[in-house]
N, C-alpha and C. Protein backbone atom coordinates (compact mmCIF):
# COMPACT_ATOMS: atom_id res chain seq x y z
N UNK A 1 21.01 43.76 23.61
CA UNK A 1 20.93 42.65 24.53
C UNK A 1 19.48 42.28 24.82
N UNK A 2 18.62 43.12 24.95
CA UNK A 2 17.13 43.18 25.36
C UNK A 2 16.46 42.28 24.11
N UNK A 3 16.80 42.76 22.95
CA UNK A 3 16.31 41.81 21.95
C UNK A 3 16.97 40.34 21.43
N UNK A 4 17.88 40.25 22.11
CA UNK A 4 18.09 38.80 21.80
C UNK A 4 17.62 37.60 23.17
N UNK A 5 17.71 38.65 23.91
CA UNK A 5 16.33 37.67 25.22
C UNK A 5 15.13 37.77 25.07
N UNK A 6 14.40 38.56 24.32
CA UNK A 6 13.24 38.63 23.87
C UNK A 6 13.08 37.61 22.47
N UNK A 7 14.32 37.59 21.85
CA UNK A 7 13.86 36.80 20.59
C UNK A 7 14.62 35.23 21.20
N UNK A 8 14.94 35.10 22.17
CA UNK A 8 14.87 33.26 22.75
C UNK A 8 13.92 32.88 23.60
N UNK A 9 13.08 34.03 23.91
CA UNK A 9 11.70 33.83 24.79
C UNK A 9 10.99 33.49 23.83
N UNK A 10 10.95 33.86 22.84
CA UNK A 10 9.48 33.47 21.32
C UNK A 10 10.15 32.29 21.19
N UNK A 11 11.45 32.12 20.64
CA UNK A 11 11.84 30.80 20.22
C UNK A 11 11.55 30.06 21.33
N UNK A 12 11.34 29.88 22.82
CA UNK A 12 11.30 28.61 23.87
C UNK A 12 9.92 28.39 23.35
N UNK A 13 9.12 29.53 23.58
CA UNK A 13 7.52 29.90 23.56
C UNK A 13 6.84 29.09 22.44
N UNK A 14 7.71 29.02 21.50
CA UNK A 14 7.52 28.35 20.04
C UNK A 14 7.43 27.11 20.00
N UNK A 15 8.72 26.54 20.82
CA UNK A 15 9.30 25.42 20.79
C UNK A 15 8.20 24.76 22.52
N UNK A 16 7.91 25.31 22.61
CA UNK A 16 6.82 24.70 24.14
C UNK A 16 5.80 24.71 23.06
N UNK A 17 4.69 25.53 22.46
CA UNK A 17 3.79 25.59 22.00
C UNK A 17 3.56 24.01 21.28
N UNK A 18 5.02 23.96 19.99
CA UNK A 18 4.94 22.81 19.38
C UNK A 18 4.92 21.60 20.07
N UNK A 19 4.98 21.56 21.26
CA UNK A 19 4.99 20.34 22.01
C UNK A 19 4.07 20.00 22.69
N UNK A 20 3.05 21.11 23.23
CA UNK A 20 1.72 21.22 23.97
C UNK A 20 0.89 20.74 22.91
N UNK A 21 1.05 21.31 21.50
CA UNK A 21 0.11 20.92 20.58
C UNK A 21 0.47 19.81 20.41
N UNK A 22 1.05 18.92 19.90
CA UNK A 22 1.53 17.48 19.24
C UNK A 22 1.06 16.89 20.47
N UNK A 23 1.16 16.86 21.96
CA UNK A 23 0.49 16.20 23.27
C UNK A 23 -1.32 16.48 22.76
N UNK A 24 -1.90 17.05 22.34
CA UNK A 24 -2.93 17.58 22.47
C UNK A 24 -3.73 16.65 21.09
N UNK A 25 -3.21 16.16 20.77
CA UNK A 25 -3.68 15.44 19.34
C UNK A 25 -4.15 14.17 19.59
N UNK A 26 -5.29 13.43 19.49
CA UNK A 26 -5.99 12.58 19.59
C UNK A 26 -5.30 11.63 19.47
N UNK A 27 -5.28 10.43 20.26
CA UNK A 27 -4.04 9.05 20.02
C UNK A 27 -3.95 8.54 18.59
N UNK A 28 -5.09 8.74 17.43
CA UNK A 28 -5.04 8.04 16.24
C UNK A 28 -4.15 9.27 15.53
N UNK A 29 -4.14 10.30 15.89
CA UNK A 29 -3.18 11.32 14.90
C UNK A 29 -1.55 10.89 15.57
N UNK A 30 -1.77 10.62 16.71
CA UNK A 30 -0.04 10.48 17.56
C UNK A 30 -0.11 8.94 16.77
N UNK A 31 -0.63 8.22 16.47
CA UNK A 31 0.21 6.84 15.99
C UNK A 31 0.79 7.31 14.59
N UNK A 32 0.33 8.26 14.00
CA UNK A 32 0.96 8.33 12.63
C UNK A 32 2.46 8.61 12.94
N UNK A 33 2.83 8.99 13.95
CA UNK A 33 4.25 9.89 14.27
C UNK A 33 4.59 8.68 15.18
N UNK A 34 4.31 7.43 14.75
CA UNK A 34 5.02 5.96 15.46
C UNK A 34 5.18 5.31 14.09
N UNK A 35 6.77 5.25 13.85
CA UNK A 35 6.67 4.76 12.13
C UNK A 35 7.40 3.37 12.37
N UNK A 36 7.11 2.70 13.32
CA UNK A 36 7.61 1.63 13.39
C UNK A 36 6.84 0.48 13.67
N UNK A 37 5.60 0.19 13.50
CA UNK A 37 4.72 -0.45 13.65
C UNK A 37 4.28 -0.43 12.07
N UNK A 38 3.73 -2.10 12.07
CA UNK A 38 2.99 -2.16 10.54
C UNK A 38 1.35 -1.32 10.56
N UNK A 39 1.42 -1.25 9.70
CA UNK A 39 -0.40 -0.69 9.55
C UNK A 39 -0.56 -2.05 8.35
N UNK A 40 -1.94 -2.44 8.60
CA UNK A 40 -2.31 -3.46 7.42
C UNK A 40 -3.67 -3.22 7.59
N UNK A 41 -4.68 -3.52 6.75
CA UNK A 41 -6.29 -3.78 6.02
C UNK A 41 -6.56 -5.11 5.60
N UNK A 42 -7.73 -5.46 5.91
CA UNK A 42 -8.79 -6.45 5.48
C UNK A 42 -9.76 -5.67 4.96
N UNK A 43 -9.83 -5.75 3.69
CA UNK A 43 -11.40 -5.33 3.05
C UNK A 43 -12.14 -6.18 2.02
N UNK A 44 -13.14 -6.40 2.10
CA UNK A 44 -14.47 -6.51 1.04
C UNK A 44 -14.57 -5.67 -0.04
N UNK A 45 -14.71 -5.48 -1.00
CA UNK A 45 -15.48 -4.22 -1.66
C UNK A 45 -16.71 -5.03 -2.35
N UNK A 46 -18.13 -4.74 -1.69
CA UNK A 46 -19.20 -5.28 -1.58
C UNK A 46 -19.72 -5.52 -3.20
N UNK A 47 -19.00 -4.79 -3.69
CA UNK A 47 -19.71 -4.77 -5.57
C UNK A 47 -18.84 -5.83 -6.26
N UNK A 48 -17.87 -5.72 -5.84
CA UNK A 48 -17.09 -6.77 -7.13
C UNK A 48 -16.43 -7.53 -6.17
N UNK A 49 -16.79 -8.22 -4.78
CA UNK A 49 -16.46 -9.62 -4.17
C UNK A 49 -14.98 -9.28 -4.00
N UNK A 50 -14.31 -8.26 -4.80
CA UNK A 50 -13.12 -8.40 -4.36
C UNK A 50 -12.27 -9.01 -2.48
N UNK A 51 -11.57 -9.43 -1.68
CA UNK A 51 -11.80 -9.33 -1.00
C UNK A 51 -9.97 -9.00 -0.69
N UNK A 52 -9.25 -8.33 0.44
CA UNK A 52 -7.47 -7.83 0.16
C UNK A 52 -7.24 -8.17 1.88
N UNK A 53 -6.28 -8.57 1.89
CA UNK A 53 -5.59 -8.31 3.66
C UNK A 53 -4.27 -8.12 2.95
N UNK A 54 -3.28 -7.17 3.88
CA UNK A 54 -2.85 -6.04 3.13
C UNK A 54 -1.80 -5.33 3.81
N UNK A 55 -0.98 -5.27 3.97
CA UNK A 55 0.21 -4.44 4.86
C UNK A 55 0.54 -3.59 3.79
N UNK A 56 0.61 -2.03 4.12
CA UNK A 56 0.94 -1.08 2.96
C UNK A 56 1.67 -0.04 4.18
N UNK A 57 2.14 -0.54 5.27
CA UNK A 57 2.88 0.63 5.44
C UNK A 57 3.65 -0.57 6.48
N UNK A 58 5.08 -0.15 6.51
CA UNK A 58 5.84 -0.98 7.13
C UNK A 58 7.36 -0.79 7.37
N UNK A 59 8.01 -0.66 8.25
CA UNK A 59 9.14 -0.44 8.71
C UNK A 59 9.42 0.87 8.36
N UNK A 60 8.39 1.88 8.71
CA UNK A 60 8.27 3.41 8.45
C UNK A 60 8.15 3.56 7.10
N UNK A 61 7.57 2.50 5.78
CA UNK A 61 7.81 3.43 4.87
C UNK A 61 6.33 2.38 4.15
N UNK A 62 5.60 3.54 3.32
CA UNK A 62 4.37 2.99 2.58
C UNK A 62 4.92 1.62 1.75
N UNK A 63 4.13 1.07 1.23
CA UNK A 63 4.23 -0.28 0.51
C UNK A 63 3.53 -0.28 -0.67
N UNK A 64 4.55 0.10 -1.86
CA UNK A 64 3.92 0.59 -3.16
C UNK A 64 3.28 -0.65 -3.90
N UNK A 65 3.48 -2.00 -3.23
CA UNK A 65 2.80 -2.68 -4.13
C UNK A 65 1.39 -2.78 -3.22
N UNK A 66 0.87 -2.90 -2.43
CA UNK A 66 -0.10 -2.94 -1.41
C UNK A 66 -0.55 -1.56 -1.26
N UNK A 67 -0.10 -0.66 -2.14
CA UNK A 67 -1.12 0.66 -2.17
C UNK A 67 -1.85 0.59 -3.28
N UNK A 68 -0.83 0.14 -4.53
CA UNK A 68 -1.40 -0.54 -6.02
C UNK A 68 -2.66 -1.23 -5.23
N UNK A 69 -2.73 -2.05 -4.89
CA UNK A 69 -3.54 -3.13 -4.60
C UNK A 69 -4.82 -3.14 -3.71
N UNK A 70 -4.56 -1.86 -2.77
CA UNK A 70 -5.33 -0.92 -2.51
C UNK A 70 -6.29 -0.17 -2.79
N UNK A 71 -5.42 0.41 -3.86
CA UNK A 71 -6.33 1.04 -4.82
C UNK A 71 -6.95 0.76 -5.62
N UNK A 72 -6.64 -0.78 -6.24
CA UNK A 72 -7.78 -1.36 -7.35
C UNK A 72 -8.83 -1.77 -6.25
N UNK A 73 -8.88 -2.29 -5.38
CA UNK A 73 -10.00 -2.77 -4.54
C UNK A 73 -10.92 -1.69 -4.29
N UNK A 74 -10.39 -0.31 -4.09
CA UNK A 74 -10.88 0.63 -3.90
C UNK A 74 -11.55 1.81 -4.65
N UNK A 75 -11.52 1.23 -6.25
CA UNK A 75 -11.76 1.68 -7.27
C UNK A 75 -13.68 1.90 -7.13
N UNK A 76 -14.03 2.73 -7.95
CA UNK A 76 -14.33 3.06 -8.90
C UNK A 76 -15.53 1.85 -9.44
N UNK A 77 -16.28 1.14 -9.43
CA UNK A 77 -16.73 -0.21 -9.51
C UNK A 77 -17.56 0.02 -10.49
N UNK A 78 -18.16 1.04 -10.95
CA UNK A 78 -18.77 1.29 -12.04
C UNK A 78 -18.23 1.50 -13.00
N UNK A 79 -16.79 2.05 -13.35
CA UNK A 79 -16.15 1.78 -14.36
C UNK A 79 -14.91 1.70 -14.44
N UNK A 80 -14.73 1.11 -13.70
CA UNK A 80 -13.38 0.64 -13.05
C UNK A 80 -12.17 1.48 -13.02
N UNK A 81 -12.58 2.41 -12.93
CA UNK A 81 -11.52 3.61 -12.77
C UNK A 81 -10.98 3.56 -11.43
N UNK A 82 -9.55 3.50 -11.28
CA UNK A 82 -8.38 3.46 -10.39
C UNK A 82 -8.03 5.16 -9.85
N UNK A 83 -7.65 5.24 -8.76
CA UNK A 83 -7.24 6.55 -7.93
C UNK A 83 -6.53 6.44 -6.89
N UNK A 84 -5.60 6.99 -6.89
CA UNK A 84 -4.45 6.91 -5.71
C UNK A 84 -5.29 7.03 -4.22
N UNK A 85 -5.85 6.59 -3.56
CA UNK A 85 -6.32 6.63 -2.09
C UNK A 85 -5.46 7.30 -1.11
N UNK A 86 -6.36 8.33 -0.75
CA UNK A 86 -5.12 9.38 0.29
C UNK A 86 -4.66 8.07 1.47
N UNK A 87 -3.12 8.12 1.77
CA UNK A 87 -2.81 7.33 2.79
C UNK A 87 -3.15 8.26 4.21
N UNK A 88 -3.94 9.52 4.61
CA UNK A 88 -4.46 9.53 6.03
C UNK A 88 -5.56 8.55 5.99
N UNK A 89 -6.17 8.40 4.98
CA UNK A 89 -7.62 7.65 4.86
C UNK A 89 -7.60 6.24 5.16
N UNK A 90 -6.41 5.66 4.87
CA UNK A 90 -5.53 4.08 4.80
C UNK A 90 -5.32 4.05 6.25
N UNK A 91 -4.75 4.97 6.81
CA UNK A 91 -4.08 5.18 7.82
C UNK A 91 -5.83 5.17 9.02
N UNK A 92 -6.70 6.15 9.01
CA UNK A 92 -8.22 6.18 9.45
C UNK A 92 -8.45 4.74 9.79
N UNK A 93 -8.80 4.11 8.19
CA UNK A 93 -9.38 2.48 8.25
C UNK A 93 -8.51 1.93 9.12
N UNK A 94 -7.39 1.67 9.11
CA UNK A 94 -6.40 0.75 10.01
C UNK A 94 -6.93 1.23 11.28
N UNK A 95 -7.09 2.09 11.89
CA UNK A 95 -6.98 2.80 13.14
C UNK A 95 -8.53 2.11 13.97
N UNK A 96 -9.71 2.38 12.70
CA UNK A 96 -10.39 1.37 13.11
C UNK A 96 -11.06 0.19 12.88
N UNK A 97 -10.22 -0.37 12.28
CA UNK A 97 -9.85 -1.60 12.34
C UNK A 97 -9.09 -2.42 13.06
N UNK A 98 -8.50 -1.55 14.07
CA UNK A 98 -8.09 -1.70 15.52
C UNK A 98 -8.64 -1.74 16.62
N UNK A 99 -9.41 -0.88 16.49
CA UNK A 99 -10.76 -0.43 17.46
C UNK A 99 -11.35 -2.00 17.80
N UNK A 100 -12.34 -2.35 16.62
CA UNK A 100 -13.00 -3.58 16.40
C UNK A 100 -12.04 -4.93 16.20
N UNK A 101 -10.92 -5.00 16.08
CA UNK A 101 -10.71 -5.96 15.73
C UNK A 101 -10.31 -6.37 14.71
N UNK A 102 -8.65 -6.86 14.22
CA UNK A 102 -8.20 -6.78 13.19
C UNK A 102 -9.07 -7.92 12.22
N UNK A 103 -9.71 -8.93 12.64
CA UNK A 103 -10.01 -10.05 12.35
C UNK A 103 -11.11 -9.92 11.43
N UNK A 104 -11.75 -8.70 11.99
CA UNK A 104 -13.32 -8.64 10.70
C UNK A 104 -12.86 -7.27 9.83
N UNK A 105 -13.05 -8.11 8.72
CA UNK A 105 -12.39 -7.15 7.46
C UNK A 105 -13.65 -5.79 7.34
N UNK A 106 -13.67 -4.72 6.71
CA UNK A 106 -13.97 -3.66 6.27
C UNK A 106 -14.71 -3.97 5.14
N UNK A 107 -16.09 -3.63 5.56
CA UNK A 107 -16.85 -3.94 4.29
C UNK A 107 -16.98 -2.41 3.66
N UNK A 108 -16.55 -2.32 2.32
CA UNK A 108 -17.00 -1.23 1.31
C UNK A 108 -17.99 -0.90 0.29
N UNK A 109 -18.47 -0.17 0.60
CA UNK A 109 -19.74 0.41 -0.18
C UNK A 109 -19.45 1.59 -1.15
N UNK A 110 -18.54 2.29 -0.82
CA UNK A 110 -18.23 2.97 -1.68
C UNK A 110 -16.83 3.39 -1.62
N UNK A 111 -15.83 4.15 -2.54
CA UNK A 111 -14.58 4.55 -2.20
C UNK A 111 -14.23 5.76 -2.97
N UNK A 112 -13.18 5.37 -4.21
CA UNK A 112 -13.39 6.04 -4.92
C UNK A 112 -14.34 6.63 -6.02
N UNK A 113 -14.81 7.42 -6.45
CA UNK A 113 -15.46 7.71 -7.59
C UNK A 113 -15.03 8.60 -8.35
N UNK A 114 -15.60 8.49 -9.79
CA UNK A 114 -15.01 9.28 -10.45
C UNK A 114 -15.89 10.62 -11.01
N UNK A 115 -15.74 11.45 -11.52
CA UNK A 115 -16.50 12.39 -11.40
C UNK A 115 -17.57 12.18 -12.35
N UNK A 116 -17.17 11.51 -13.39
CA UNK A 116 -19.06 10.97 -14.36
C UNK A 116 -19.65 9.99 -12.88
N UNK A 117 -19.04 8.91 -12.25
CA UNK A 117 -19.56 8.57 -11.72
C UNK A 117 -20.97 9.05 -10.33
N UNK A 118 -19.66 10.11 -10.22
CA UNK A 118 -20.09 11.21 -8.96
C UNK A 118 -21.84 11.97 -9.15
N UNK A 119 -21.26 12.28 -10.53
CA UNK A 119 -22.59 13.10 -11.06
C UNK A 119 -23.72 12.11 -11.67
N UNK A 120 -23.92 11.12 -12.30
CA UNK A 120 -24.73 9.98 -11.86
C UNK A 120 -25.51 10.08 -10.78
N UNK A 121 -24.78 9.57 -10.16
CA UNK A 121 -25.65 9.59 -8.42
C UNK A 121 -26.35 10.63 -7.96
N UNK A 122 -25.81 11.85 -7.92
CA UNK A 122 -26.09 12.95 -8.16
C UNK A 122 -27.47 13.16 -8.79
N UNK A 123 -27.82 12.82 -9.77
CA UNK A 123 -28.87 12.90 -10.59
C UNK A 123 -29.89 12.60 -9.88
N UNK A 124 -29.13 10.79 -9.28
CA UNK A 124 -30.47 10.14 -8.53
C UNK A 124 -30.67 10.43 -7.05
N UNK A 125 -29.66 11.30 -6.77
CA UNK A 125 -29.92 11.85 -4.69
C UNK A 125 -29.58 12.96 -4.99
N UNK A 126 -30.29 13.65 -3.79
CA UNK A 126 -30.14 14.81 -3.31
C UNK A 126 -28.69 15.18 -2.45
N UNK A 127 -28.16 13.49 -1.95
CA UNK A 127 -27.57 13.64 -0.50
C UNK A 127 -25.64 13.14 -1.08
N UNK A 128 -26.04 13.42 -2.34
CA UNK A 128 -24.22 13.10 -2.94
C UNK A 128 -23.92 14.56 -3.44
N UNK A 129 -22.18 14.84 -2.71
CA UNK A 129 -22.16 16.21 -3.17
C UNK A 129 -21.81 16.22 -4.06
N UNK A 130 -21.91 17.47 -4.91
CA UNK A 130 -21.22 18.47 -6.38
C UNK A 130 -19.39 18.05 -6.02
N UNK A 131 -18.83 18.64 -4.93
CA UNK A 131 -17.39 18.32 -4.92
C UNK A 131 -17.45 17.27 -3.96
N UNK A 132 -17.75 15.80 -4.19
CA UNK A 132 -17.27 14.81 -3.01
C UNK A 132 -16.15 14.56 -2.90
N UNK A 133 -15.59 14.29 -1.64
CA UNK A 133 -14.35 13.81 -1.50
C UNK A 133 -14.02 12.66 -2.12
N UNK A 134 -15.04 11.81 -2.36
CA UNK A 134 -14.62 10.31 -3.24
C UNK A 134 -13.80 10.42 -4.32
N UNK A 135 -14.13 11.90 -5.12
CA UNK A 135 -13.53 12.27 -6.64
C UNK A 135 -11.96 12.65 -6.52
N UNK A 136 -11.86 12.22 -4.80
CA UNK A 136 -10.47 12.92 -4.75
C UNK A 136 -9.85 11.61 -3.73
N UNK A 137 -10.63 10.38 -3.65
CA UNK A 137 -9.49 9.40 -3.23
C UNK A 137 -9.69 9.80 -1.78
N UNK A 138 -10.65 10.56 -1.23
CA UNK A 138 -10.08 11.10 0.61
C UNK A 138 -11.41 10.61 1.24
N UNK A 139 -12.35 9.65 0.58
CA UNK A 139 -13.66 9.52 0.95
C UNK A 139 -13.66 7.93 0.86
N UNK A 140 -14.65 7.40 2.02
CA UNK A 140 -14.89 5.65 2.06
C UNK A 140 -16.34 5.50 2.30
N UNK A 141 -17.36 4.76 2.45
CA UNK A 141 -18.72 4.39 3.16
C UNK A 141 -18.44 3.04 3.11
N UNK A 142 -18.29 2.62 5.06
CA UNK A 142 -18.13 1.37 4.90
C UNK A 142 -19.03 0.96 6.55
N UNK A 143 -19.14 -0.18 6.55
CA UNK A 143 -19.69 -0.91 7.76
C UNK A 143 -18.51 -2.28 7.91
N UNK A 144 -18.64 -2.58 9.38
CA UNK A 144 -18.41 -3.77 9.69
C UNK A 144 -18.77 -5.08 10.29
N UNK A 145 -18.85 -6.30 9.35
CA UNK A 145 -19.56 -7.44 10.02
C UNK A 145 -19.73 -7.31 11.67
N UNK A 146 -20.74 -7.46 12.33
CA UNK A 146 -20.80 -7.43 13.66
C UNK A 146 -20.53 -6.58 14.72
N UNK A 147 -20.38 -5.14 13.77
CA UNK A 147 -20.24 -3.97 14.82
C UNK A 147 -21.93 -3.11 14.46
N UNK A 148 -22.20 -2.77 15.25
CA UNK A 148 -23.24 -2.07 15.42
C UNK A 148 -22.85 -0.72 15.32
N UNK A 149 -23.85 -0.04 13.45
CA UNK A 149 -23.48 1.07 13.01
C UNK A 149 -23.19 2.16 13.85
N UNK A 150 -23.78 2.17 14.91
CA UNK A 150 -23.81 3.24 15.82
C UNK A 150 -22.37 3.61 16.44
N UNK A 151 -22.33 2.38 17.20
CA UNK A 151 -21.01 2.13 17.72
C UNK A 151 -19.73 2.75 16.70
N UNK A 152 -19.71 2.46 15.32
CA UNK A 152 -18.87 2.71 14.17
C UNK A 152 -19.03 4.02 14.01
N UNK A 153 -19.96 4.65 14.36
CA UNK A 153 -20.21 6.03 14.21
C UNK A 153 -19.31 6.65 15.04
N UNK A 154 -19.61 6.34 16.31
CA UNK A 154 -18.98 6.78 17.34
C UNK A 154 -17.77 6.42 17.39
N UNK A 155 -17.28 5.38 17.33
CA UNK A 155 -15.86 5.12 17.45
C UNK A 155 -15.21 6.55 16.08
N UNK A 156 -15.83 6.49 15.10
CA UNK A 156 -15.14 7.27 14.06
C UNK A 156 -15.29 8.92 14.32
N UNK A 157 -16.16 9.29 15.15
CA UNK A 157 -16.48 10.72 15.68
C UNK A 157 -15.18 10.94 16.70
N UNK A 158 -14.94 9.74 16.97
CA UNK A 158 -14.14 10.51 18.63
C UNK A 158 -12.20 10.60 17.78
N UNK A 159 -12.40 9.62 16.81
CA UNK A 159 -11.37 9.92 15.85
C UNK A 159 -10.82 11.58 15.53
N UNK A 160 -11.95 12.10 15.46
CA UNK A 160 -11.63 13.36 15.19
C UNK A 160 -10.60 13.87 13.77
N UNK A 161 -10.87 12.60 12.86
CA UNK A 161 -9.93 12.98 11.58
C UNK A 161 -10.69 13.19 10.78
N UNK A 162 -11.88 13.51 10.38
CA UNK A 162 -12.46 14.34 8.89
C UNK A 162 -13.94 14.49 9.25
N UNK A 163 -14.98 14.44 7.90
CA UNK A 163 -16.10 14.13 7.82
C UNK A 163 -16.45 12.20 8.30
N UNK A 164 -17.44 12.53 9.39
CA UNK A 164 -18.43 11.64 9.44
C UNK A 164 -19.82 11.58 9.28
N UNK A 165 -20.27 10.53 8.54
CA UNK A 165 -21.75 10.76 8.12
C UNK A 165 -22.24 9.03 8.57
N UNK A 166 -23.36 9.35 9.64
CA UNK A 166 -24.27 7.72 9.67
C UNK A 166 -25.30 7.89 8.77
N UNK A 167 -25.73 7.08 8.21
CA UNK A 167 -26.75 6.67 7.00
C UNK A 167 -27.08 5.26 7.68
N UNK A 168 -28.27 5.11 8.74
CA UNK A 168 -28.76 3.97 9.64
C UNK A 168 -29.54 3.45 8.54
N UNK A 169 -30.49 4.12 7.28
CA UNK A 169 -31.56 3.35 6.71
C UNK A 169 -30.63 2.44 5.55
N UNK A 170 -29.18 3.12 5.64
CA UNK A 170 -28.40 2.10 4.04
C UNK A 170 -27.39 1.31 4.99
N UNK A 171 -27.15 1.36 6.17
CA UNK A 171 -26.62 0.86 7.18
C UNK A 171 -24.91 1.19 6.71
N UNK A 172 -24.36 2.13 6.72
CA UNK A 172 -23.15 2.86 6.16
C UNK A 172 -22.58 3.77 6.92
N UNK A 173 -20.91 4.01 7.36
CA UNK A 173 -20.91 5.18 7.66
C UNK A 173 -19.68 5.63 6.46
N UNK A 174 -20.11 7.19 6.44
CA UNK A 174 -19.43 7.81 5.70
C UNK A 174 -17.79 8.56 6.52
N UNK A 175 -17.38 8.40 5.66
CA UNK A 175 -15.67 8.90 6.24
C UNK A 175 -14.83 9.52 5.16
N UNK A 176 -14.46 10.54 5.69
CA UNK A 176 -13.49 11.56 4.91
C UNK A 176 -12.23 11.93 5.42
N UNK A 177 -11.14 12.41 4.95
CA UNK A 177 -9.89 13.01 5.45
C UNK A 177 -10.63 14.70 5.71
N UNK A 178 -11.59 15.42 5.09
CA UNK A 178 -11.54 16.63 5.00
C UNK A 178 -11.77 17.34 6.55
N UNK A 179 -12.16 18.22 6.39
CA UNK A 179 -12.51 19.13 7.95
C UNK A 179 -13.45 18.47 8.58
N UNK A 180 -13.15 18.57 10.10
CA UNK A 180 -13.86 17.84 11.06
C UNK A 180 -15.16 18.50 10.74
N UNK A 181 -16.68 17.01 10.97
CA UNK A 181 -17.81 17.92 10.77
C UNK A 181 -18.28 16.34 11.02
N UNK A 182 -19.83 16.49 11.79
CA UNK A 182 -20.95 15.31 11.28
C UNK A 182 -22.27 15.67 11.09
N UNK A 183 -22.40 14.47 10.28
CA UNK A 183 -23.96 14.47 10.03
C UNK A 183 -25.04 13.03 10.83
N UNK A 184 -26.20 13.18 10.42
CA UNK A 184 -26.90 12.03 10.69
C UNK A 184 -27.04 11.73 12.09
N UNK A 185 -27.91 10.94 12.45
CA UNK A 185 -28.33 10.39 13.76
C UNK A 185 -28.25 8.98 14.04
């Protein structure tokens, strides 16, 4: 008897825990667990003029032609190599692109890359990594018309969903799905 009140005390304990935590999660992680709202994008991709507005997630379920479409914008621009774009990262941009204002699209500087690409750059900086997240679709560097980089910094720090990096002299911020961390001033 002693152990089956002891083993529905872990299970409440369990079942409270999972609920303290999921309350405890930053409002941009709790909208992912609201699947009834559209998510959509406006982007630029600054190299090839491309320019997309974009609903890819909708009535709870992704939008395979608007992820396609996604993802070529989000390519690769040096040799046009295509990569599935992690949807937390889709999900990130929308979030602030809410912040600022659905109206001014997402300018891109960089997205995906590919790994000749990766190592290129590489050659010519010090400040591109050996494993970037770009080579894996979970990485963006973008600015937005009329927000002040700083501000973009910050709005994306308090996000609390991956790597952030400000780069004030290329006027860029860097954004990742990976482990929380920042750089730059």
């Amino acid at each position: 008897m002693k152990d089956r009140t002891t083993q529905s005390r872990r299970d409440f304990l369990k079942a409270l825990g999972g609920v303290t935590a999921l309350t405890a999660l930053p409002s941009t992680a709790l909208a992912k667990f609201q699947t009834n709202q559209d998510h959509s994008l406006s982007l630029v991709n600054l190299h090839t003029g491309e320019a997309l507005n974009s609903t890819f997630y909708s009535d709870g379920i992704y939008q395979a032609d608007s992820l396609q479409a996604l993802n070529h914008v989000l390519r690769d621009h040096r040799n046009n190599k295509v990569h599935n774009m992690d949807q937390q990262l889709l999900m990130l941009l929308h979030d602030l692109q809410q912040t600022f204002g659905e109206h001014k699209p997402i300018h891109i500087i960089s997205a995906y890359r590919s790994p000749e690409s990766n190592e290129l750059l590489r050659q010519k900086s010090n400040k591109v990594a050996k494993r970037s997240y770009h080579m894996l679709g979970q990485a963006v560097d973008i600015r937005i018309p009329g927000v002040d980089i700083k501000d973009l910094h910050k709005a994306s720090l308090a996000m609390r969903s991956g790597g952030v990096g400000l780069y004030t002299r290329s006027n860029f911020v860097h954004l990742d799905v990976g482990r929380v961390r920042n750089w730059g001033k």
